[in-house]
Protein backbone atom coordinates (compact mmCIF):
# COMPACT_ATOMS: atom_id res chain seq x y z
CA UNK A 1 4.79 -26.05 37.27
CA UNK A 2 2.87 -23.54 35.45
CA UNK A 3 4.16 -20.08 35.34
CA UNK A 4 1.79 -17.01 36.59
CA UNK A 5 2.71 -14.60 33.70
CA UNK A 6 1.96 -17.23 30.78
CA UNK A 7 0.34 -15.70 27.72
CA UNK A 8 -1.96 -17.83 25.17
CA UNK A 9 0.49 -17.37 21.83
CA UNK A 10 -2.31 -15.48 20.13
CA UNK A 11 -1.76 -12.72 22.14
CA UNK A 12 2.06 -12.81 21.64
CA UNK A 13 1.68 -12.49 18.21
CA UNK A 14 -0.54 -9.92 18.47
CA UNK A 15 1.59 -7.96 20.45
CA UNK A 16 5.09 -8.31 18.30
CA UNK A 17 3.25 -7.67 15.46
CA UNK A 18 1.79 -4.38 16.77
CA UNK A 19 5.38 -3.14 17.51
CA UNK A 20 6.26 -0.29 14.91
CA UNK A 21 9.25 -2.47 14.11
CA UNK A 22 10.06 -1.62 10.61
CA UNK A 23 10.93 -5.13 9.78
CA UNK A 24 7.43 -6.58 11.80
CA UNK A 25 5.70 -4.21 10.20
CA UNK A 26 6.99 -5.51 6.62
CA UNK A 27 5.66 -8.82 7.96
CA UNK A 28 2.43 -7.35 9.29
CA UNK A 29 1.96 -5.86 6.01
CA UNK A 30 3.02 -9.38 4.16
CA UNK A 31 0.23 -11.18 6.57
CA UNK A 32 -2.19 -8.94 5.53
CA UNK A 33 -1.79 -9.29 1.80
CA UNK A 34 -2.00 -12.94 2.03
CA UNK A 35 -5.30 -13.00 3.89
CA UNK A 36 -6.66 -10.65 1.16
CA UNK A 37 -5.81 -13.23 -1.48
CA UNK A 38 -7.37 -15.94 0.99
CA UNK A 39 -10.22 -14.30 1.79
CA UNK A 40 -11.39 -13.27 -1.88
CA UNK A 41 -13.01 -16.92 -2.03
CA UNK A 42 -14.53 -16.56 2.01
CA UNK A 43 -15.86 -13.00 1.26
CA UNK A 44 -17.38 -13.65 -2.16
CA UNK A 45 -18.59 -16.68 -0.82
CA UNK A 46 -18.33 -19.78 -3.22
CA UNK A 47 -20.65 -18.74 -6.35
CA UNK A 48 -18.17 -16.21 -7.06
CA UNK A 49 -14.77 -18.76 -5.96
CA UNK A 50 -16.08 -21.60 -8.65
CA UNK A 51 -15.85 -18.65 -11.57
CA UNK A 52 -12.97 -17.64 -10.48
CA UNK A 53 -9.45 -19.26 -11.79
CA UNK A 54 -6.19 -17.41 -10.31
CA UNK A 55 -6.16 -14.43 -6.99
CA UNK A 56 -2.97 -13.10 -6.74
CA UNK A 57 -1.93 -9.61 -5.06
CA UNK A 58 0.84 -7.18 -7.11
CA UNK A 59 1.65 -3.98 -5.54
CA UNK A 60 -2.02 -3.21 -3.91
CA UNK A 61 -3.39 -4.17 -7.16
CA UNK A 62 -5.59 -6.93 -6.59
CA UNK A 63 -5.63 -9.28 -9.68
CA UNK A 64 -8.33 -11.56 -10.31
CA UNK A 65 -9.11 -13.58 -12.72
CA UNK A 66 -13.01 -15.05 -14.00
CA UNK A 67 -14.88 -17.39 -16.35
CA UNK A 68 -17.50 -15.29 -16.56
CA UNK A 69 -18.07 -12.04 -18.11
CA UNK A 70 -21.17 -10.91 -16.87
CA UNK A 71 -19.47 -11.71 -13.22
CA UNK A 72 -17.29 -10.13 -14.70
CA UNK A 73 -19.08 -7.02 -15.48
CA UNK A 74 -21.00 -7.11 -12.17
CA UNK A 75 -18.33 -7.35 -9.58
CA UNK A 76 -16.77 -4.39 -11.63
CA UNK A 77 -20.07 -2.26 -10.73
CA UNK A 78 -19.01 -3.24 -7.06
CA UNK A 79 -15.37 -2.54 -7.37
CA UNK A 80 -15.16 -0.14 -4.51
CA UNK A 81 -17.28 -2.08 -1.85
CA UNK A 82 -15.14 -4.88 -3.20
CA UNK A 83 -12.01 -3.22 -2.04
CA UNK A 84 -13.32 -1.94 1.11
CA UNK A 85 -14.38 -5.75 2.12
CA UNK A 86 -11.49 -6.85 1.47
CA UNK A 87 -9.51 -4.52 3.32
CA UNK A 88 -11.54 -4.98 6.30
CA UNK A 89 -11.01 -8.61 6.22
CA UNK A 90 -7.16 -8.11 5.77
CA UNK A 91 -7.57 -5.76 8.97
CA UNK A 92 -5.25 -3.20 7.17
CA UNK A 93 -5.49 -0.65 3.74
CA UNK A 94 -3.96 -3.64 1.52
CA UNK A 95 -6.14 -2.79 -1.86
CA UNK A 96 -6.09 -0.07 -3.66
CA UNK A 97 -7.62 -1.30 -6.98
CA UNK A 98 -8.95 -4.59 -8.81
CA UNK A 99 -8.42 -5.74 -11.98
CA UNK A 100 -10.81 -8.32 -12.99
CA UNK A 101 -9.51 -10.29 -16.23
């Protein structure tokens, strides 16, 4: 017997996680940073994933590490539509800066 108020789970989700729950928001916010680090390798695409060794997310400080310097150098000319990207993918203001080692 199927009920007549059934909701797909995506839209649960959705909806507990857009309570302003301090505690869902910490997990909001958690989600979020780990789709940043996930997505560094879908929104570069995967020239920039194979020179790139370690992602990892500390304090809205995006850290990234590269094998390349002149990557390196370039990505740093596009820091701030970098961190915009990003935050649009994470679907919340996760980055503020990048450090590119």
């Amino acid at each position: 017997m199927r009920k007549r108020n059934a909701k797909d789970i995506g839209t649960i989700i959705k909806e507990v996680l857009g309570e302003k729950n301090s505690q869902l928001n910490h997990l909001q916010r958690g989600v979020a940073e780990n789709r940043v680090v996930r997505g560094w390798n879908e929104v570069l695409g995967e020239g920039v994933a194979s020179y790139t060794s370690n992602v990892y997310l500390n304090r809205g400080v995006l850290i990234v590490y590269l094998k390349s310097s002149v990557l390196r150098a370039e990505l740093m000319m596009n820091k701030q539509g970098l961190i915009d990207k990003l935050n649009e993918y994470a679907e919340m203001k996760i980055v503020r800066d990048i450090i590119f080692r």
